[in-house]
N, C-alpha and C. Protein backbone atom coordinates (compact mmCIF):
# COMPACT_ATOMS: atom_id res chain seq x y z
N UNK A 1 111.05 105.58 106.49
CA UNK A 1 111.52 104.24 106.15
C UNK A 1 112.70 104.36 105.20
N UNK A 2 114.03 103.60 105.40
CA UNK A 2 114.83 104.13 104.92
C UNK A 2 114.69 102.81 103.21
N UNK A 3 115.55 102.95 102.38
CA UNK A 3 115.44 102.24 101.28
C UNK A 3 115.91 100.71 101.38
N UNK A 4 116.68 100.13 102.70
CA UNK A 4 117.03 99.22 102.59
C UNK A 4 115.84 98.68 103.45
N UNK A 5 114.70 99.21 104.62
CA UNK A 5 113.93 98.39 104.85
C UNK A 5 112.95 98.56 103.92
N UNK A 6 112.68 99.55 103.03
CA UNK A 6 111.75 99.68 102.00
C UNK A 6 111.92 97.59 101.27
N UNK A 7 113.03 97.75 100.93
CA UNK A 7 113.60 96.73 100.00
C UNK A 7 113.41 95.04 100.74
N UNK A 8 113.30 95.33 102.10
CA UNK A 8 113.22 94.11 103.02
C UNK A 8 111.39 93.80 102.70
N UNK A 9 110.87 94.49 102.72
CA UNK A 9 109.42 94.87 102.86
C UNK A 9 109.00 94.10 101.69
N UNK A 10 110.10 94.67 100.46
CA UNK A 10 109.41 93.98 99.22
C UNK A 10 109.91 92.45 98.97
N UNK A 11 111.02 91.97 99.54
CA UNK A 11 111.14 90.91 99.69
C UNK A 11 110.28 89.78 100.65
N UNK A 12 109.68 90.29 101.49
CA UNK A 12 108.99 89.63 102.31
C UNK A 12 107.91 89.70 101.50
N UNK A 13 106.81 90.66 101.01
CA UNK A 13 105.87 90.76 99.84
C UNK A 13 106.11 89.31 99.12
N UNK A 14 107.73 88.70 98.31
CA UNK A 14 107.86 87.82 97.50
C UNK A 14 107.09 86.55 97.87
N UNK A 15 107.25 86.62 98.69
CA UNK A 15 106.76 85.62 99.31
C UNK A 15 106.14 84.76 99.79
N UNK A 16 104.50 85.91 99.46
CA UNK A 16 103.15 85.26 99.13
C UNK A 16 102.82 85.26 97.13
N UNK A 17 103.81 85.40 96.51
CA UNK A 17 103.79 84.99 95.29
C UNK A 17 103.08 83.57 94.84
N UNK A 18 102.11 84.34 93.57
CA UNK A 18 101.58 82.39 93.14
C UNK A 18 102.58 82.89 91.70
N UNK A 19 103.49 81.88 92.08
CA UNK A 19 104.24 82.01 90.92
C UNK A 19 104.42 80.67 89.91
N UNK A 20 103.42 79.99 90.08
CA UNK A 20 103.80 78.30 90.42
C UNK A 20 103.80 78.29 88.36
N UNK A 21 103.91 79.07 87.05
CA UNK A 21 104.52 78.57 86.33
C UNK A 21 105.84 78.82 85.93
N UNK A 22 106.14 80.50 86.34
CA UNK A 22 107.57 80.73 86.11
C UNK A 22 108.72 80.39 87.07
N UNK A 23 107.93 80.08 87.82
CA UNK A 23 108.76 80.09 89.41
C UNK A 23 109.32 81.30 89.99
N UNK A 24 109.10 82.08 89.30
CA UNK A 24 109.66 83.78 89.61
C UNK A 24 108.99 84.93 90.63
N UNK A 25 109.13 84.88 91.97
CA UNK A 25 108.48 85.24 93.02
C UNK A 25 108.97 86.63 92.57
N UNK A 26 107.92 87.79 92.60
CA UNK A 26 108.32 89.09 92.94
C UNK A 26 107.32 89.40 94.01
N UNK A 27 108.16 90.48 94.81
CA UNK A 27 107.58 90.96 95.86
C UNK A 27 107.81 92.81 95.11
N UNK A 28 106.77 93.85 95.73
CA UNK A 28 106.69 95.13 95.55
C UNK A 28 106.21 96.09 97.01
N UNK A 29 107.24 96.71 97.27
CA UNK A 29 106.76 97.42 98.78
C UNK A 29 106.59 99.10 98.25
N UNK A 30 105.50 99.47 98.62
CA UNK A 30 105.22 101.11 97.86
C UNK A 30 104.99 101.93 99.13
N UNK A 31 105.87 102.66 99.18
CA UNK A 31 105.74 104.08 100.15
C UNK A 31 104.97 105.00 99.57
N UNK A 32 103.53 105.29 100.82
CA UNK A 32 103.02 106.72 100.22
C UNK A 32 103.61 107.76 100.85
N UNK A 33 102.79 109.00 100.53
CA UNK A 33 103.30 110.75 101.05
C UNK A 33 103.04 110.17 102.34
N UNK A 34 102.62 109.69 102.77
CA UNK A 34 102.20 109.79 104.28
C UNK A 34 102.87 108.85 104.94
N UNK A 35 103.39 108.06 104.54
CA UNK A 35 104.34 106.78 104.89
C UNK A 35 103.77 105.41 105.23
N UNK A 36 102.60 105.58 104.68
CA UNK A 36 101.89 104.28 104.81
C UNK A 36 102.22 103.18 103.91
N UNK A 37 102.58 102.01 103.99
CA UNK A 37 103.04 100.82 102.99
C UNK A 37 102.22 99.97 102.30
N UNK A 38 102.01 99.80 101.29
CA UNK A 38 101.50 98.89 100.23
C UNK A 38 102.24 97.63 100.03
N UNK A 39 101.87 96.49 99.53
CA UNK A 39 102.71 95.63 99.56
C UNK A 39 101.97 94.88 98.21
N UNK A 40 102.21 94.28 97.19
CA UNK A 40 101.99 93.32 96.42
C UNK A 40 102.75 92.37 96.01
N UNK A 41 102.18 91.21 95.39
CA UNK A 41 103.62 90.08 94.53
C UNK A 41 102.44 89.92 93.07
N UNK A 42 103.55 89.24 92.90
CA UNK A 42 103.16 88.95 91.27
C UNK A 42 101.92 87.66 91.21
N UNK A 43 101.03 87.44 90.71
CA UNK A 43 99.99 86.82 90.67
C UNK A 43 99.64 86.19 89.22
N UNK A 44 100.35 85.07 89.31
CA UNK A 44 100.06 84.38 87.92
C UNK A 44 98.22 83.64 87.48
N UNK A 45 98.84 83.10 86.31
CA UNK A 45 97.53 82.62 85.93
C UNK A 45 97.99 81.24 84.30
N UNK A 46 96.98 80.76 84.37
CA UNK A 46 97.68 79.90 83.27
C UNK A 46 97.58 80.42 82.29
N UNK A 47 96.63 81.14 81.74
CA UNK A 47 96.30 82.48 80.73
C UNK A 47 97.67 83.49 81.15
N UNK A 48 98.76 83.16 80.57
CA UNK A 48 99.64 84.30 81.21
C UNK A 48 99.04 85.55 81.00
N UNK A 49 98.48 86.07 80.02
CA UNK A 49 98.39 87.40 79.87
C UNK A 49 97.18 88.05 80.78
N UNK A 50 96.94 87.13 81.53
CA UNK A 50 95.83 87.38 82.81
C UNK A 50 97.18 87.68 84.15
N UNK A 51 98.25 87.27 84.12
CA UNK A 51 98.63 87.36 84.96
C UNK A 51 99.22 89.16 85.14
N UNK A 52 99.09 89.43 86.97
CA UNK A 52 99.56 90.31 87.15
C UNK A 52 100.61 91.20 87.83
N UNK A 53 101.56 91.80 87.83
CA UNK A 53 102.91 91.86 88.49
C UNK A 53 102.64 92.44 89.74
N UNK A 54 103.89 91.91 90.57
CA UNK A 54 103.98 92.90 92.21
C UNK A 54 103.52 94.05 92.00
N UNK A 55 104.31 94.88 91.27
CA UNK A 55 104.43 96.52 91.38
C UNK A 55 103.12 97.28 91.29
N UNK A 56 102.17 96.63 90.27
CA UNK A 56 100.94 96.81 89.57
C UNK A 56 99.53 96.05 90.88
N UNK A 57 99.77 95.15 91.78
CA UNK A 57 99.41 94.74 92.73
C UNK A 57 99.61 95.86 93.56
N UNK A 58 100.58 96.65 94.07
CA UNK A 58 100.68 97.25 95.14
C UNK A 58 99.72 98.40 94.62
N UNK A 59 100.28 99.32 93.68
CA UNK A 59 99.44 100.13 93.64
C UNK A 59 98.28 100.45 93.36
N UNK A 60 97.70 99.42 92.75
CA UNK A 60 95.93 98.96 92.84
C UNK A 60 95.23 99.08 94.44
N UNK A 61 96.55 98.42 95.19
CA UNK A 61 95.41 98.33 96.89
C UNK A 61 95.57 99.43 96.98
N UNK A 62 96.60 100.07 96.89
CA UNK A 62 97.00 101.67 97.53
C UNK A 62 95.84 102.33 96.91
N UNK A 63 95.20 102.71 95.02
CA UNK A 63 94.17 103.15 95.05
C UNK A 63 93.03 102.81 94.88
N UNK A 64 92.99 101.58 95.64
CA UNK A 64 91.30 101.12 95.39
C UNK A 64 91.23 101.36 97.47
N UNK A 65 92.43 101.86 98.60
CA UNK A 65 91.68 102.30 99.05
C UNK A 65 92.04 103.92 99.24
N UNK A 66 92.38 105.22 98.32
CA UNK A 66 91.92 106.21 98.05
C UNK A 66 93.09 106.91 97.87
N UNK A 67 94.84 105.68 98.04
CA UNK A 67 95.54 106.65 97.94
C UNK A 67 96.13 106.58 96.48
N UNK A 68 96.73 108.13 96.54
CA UNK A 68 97.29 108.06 94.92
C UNK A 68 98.61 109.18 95.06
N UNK A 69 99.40 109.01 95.92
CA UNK A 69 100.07 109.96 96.42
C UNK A 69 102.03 109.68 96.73
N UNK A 70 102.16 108.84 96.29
CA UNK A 70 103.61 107.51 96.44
C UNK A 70 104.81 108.37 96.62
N UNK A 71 105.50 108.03 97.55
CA UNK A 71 107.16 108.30 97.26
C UNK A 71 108.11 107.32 97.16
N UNK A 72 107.89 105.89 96.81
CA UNK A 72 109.13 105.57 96.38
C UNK A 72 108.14 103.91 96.64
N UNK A 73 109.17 103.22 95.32
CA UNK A 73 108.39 101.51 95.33
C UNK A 73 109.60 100.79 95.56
N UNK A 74 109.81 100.13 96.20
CA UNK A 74 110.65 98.45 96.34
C UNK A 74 110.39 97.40 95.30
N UNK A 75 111.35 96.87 94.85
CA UNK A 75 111.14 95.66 93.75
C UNK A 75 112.10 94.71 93.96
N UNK A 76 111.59 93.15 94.11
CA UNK A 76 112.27 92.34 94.81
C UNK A 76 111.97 91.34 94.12
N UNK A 77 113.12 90.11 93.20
CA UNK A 77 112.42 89.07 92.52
C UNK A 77 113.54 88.29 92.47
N UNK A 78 113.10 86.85 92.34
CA UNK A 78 114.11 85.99 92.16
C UNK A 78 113.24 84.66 91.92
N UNK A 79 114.03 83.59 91.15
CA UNK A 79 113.75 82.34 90.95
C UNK A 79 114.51 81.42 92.48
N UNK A 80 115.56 81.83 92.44
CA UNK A 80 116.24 81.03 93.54
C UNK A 80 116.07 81.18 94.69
N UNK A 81 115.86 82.35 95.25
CA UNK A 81 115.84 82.85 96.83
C UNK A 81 117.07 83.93 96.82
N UNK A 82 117.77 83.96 95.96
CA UNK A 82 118.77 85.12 96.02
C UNK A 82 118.27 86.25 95.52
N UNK A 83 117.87 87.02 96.02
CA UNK A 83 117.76 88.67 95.95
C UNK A 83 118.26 89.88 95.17
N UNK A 84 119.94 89.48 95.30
CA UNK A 84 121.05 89.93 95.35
C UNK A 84 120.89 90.81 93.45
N UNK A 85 120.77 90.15 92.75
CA UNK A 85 120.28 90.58 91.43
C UNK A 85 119.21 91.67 91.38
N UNK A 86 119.21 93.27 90.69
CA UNK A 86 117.99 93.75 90.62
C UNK A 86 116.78 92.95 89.70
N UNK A 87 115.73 93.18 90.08
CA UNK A 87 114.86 93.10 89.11
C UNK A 87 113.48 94.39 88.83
N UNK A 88 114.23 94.28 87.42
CA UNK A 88 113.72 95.73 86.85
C UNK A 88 112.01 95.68 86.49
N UNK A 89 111.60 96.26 87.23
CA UNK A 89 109.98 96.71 86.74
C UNK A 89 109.83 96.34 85.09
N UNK A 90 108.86 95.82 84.65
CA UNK A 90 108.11 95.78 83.39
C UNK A 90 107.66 97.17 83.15
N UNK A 91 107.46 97.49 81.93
CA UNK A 91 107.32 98.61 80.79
C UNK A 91 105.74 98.74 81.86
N UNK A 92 104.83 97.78 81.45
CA UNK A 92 103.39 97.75 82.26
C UNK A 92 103.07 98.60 83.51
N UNK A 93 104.40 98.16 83.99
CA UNK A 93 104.25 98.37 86.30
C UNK A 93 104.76 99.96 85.65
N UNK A 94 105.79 100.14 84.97
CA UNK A 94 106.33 101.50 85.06
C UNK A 94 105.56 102.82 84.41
N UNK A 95 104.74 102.28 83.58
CA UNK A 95 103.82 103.36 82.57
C UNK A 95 102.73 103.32 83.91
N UNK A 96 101.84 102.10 84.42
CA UNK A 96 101.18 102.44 85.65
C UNK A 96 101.33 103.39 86.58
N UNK A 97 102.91 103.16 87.38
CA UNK A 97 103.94 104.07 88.05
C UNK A 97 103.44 105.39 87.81
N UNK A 98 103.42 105.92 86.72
CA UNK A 98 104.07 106.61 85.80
C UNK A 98 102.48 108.09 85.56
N UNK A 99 101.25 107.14 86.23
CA UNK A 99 100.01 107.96 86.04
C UNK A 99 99.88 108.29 87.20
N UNK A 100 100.56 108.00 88.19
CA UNK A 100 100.00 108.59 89.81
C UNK A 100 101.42 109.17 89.74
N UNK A 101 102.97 108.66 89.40
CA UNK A 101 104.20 109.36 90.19
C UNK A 101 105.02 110.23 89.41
N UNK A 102 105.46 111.57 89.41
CA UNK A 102 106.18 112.11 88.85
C UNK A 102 108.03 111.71 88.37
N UNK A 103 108.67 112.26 87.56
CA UNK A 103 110.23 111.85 87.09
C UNK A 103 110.96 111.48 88.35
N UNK A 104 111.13 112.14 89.89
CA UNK A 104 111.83 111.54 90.55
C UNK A 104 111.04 110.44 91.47
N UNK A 105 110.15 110.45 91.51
CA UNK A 105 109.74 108.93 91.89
C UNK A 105 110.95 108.04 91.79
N UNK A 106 111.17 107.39 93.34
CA UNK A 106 112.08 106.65 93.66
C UNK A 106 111.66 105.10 93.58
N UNK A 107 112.48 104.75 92.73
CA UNK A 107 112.08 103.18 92.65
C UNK A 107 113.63 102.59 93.24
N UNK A 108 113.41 101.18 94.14
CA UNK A 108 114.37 100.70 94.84
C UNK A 108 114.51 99.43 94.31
N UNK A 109 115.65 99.23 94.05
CA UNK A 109 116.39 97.71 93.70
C UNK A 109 117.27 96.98 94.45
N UNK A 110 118.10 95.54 94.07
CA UNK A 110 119.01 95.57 94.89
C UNK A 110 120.23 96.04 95.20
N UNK A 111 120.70 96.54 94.02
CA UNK A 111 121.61 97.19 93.76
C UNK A 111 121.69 98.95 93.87
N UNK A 112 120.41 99.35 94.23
CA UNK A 112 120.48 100.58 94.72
C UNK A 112 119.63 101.28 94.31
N UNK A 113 119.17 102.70 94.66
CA UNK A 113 117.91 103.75 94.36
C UNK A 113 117.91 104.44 92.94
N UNK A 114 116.62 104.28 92.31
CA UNK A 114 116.71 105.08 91.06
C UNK A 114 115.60 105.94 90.74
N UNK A 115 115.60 106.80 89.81
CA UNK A 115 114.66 107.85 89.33
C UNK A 115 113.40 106.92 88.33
N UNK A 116 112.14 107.43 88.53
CA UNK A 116 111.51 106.43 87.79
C UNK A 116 111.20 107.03 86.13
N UNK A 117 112.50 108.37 86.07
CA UNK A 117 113.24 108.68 84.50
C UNK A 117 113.71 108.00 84.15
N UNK A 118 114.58 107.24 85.21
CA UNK A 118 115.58 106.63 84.84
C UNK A 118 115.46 105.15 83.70
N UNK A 119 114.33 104.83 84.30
CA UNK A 119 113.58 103.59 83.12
C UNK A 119 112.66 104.12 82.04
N UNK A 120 111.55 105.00 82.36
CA UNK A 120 110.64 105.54 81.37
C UNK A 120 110.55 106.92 81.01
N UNK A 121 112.27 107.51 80.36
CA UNK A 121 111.96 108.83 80.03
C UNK A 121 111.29 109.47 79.25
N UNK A 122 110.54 108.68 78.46
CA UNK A 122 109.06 109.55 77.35
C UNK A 122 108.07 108.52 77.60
N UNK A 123 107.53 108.84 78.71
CA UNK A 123 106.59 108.00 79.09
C UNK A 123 105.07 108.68 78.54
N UNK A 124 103.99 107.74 78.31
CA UNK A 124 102.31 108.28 77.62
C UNK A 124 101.64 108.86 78.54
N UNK A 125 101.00 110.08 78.76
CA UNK A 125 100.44 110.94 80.35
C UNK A 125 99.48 111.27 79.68
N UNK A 126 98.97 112.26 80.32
CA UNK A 126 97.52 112.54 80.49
C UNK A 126 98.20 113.69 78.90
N UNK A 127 99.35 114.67 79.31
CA UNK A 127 99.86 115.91 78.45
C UNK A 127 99.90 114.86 77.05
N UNK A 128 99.87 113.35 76.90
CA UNK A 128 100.10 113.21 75.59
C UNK A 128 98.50 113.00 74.63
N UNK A 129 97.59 112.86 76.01
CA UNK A 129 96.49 112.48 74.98
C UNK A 129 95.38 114.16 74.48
N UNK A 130 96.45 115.33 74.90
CA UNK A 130 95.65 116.47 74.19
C UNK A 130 96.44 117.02 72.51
């Protein structure tokens, strides 16, 4: 799957968004090793701090059913319907990221492919809690 249908994937994801207080639909499309697709959106709540993001949606289904194995996530968000703007993963989705995917873990925007160093280079791991 190349990165621009990765990125279509996560836009269509947007789309079942309950976004109904920010109005801010994100969609998240997650490639595993095997090329199987995950898909989440962001899932509000009136308790915001109950609410939970695309990125953090996808990879929950991926391991609640057994996978933990990713090469690369899609991130897709907008208030308007325009796309065209990246929208950057939360600190949350990326430290998550960050316990199943190694430094080049490919994360996809609209503006193009990045390292998932590239956002969280001293990220908290398993090596920090000995």
């Amino acid at each position: 799957m190349t990165n621009d249908e990765l990125f279509r994937e996560a836009v269509k994801a947007s789309e079942r968004a309950y976004s109904k207080y920010s109005g801010f639909s994100v969609g998240a499309a997650l490639l595993t090793d095997d090329e199987k697709l995950y898909t989440g959106c962001n899932i509000e709540n009136s308790s915001y701090s109950l609410t939970n993001c695309a990125e953090r949606t996808a990879v929950f289904k991926a391991v609640s059913d057994g996978c933990t194995k990713f090469r690369a996530i899609a991130v897709a968000g907008s208030g308007s319907g325009d796309f065209s703007k990246p929208c950057f993963p939360c600190g949350a989705c990326l430290q998550v990221l960050s316990e199943f995917c190694g430094d080049e873990f490919t994360v996809v925007l609209s503006d193009g492919a990045y390292k998932l160093s590239d956002f969280l280079p001293m990220r908290f791991s398993e090596e920090s809690m000995k």
